[in-house]
C-alpha atoms as a PDB file:
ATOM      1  CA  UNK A   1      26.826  54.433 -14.377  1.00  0.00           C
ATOM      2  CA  UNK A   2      23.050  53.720 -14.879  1.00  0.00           C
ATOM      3  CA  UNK A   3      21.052  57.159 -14.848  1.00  0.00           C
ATOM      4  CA  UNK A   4      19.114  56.473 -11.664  1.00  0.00           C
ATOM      5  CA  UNK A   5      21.866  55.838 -10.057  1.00  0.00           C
ATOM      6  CA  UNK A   6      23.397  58.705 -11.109  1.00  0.00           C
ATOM      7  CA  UNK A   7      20.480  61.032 -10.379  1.00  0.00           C
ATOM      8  CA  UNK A   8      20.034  59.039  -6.735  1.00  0.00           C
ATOM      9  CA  UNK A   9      23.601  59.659  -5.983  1.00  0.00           C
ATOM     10  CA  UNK A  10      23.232  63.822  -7.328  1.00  0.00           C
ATOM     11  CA  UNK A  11      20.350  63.733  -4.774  1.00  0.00           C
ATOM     12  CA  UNK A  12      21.920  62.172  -1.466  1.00  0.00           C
ATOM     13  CA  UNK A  13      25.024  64.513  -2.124  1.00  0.00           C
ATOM     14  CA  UNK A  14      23.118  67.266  -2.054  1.00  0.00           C
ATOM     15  CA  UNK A  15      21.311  66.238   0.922  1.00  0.00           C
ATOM     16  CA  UNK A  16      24.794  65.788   2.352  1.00  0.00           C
ATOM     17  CA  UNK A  17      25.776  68.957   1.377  1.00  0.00           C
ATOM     18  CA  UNK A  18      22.270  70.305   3.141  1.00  0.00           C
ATOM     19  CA  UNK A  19      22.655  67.887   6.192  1.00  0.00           C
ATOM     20  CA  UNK A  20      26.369  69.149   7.010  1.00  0.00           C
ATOM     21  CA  UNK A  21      25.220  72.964   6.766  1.00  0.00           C
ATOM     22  CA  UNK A  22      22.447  72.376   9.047  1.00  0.00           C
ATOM     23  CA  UNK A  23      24.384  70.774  11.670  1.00  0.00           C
ATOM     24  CA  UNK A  24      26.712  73.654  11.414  1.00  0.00           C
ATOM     25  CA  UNK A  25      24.143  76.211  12.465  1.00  0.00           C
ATOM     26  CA  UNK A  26      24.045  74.600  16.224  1.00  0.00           C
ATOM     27  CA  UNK A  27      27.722  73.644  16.072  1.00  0.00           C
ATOM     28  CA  UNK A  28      28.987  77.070  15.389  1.00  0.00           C
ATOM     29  CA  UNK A  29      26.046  79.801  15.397  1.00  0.00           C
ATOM     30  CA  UNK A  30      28.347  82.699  15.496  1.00  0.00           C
ATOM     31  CA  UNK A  31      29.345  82.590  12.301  1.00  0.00           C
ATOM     32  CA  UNK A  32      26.030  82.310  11.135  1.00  0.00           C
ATOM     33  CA  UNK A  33      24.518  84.794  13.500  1.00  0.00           C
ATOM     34  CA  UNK A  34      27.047  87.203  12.044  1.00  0.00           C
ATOM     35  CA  UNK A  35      25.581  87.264   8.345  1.00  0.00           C
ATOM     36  CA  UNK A  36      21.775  87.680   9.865  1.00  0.00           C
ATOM     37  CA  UNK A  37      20.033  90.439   8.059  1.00  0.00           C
ATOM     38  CA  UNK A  38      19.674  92.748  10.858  1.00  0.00           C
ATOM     39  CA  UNK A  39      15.771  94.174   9.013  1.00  0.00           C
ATOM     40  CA  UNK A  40      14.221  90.587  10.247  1.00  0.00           C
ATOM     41  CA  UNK A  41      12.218  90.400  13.559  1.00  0.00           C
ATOM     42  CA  UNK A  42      13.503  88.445  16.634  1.00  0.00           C
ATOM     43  CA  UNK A  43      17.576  87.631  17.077  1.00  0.00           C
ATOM     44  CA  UNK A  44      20.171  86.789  14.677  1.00  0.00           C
ATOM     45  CA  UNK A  45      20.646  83.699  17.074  1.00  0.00           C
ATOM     46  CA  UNK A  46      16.872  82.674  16.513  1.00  0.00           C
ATOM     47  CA  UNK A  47      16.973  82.759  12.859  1.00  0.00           C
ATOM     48  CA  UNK A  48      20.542  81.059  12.530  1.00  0.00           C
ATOM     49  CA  UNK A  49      18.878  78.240  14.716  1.00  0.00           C
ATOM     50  CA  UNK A  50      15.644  78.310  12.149  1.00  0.00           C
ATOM     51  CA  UNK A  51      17.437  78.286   8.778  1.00  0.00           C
ATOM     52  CA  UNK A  52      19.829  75.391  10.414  1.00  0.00           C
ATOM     53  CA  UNK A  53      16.610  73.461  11.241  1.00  0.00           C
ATOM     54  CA  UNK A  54      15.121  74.423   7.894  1.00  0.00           C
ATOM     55  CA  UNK A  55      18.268  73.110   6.077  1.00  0.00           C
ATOM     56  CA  UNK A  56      18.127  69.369   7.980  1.00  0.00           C
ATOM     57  CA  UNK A  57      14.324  69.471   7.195  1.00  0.00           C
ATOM     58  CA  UNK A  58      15.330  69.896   3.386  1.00  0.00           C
ATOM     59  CA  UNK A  59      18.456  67.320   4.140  1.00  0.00           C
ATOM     60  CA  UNK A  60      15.849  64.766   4.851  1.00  0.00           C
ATOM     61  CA  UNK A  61      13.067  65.475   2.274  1.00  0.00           C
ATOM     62  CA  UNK A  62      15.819  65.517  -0.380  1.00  0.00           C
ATOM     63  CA  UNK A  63      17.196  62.061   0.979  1.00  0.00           C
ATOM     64  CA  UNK A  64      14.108  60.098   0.863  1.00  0.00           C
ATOM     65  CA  UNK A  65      12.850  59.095  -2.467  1.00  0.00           C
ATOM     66  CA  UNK A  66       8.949  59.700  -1.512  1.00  0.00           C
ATOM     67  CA  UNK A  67       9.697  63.535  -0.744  1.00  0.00           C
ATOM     68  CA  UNK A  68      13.075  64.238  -2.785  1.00  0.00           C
ATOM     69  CA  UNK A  69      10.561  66.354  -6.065  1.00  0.00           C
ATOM     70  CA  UNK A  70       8.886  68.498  -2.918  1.00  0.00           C
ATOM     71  CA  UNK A  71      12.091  68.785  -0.974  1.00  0.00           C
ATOM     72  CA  UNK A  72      14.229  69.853  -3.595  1.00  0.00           C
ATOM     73  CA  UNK A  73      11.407  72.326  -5.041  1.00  0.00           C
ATOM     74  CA  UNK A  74      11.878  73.445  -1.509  1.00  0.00           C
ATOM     75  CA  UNK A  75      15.531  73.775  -0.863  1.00  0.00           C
ATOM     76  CA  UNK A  76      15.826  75.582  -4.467  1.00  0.00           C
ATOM     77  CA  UNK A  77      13.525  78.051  -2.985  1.00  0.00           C
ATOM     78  CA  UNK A  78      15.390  78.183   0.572  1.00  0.00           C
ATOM     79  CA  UNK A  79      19.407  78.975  -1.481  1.00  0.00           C
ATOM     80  CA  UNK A  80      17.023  81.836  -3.190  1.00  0.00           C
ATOM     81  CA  UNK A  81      15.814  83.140   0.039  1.00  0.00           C
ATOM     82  CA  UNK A  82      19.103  83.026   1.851  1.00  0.00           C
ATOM     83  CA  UNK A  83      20.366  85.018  -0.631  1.00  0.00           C
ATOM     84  CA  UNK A  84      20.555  88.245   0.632  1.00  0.00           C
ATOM     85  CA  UNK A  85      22.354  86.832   3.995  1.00  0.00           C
ATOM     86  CA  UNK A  86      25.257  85.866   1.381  1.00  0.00           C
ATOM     87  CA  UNK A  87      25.140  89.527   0.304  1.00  0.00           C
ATOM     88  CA  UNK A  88      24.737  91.255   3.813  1.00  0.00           C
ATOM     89  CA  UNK A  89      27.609  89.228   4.244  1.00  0.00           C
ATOM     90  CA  UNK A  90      29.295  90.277   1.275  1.00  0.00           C
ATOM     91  CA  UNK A  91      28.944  93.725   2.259  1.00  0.00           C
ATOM     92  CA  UNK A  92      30.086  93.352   5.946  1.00  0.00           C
ATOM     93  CA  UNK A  93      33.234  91.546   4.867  1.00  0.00           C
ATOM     94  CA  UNK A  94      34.397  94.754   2.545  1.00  0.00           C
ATOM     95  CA  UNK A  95      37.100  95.672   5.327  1.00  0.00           C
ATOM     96  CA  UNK A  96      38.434  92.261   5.874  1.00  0.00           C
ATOM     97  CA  UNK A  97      41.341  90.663   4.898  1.00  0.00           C
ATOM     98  CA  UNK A  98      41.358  90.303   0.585  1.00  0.00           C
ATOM     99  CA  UNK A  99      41.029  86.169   1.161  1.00  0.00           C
ATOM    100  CA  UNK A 100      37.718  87.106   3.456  1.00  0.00           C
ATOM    101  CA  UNK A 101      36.557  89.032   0.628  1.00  0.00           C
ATOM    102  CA  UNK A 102      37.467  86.411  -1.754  1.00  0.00           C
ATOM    103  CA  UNK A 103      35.778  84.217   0.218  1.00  0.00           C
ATOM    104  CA  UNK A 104      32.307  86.607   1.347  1.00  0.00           C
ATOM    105  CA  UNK A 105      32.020  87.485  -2.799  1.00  0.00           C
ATOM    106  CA  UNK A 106      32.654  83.806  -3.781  1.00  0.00           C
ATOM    107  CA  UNK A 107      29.739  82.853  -2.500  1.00  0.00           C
ATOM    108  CA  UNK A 108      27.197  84.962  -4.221  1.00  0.00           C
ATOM    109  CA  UNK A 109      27.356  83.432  -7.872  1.00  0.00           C
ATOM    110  CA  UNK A 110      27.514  79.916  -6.115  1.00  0.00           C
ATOM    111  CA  UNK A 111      23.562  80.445  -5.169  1.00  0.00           C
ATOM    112  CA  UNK A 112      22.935  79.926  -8.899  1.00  0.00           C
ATOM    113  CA  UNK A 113      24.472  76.471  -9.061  1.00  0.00           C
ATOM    114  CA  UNK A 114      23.153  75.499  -6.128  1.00  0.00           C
ATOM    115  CA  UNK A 115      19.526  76.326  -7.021  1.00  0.00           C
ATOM    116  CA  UNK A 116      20.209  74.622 -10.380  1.00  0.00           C
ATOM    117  CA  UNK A 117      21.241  71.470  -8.644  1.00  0.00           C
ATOM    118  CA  UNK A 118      18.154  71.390  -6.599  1.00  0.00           C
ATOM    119  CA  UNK A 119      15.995  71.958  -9.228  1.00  0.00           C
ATOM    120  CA  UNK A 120      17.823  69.505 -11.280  1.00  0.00           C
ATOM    121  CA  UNK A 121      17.273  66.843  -8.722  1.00  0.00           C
ATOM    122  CA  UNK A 122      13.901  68.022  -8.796  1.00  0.00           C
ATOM    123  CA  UNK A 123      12.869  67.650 -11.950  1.00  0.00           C
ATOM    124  CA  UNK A 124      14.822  64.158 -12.325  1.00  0.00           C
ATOM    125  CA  UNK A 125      12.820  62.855  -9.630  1.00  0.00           C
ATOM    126  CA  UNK A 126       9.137  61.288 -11.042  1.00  0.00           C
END
């Protein structure tokens, strides 16, 4: 496979991947409300709704060619900042069940991939 192509392709699947996480915030806000560090101002429900809107924002920057450098400067900044609802979470799921916990502590080292990727993207774009 060519290299743009490749690179086009690494950058509409992680739209995807952005796109499908956003839509979960309105489709099941629970979840997300749940992992809300409770320190912020205003309602877990507020800030699930924000970060879902933030992530289709990023879905669509990182889709279109014109925006894909700024939106995936952006969305590797965003997995940094969302970091520390993966740990509250983390933290919260210490009683659960061990595949909860497998699941809760899985998740931390998979920010660092995940900001690689975007930056990757980033930097492949001109």
């Amino acid at each position: 496979m060519e290299p743009n192509r490749s690179r086009a392709r690494s950058a509409l699947a992680l739209a995807a991947l952005l796109g499908l996480a956003g839509i979960t915030h309105f489709t099941r806000p629970k979840y997300y409300d749940a992992i809300v560090p409770r320190p912020l101002p205003g309602t877990p429900r507020q800030w699930t709704y924000a970060s879902g809107a933030a992530e289709l924002a990023l879905a669509t920057a990182v889709a279109a060619p014109r925006t894909r450098r700024l939106g995936s400067l952006a969305t590797a900044a965003f997995f940094v900042a969302v970091f520390p609802a993966n740990v509250k979470m983390a933290l919260d799921f210490r009683s659960k069940s061990p595949k909860a916990r497998a699941l809760a502590y899985g998740r931390l080292p998979l920010q660092v991939p995940l900001v690689a990727w975007a930056w990757k993207v980033a930097k492949a774009t001109p």
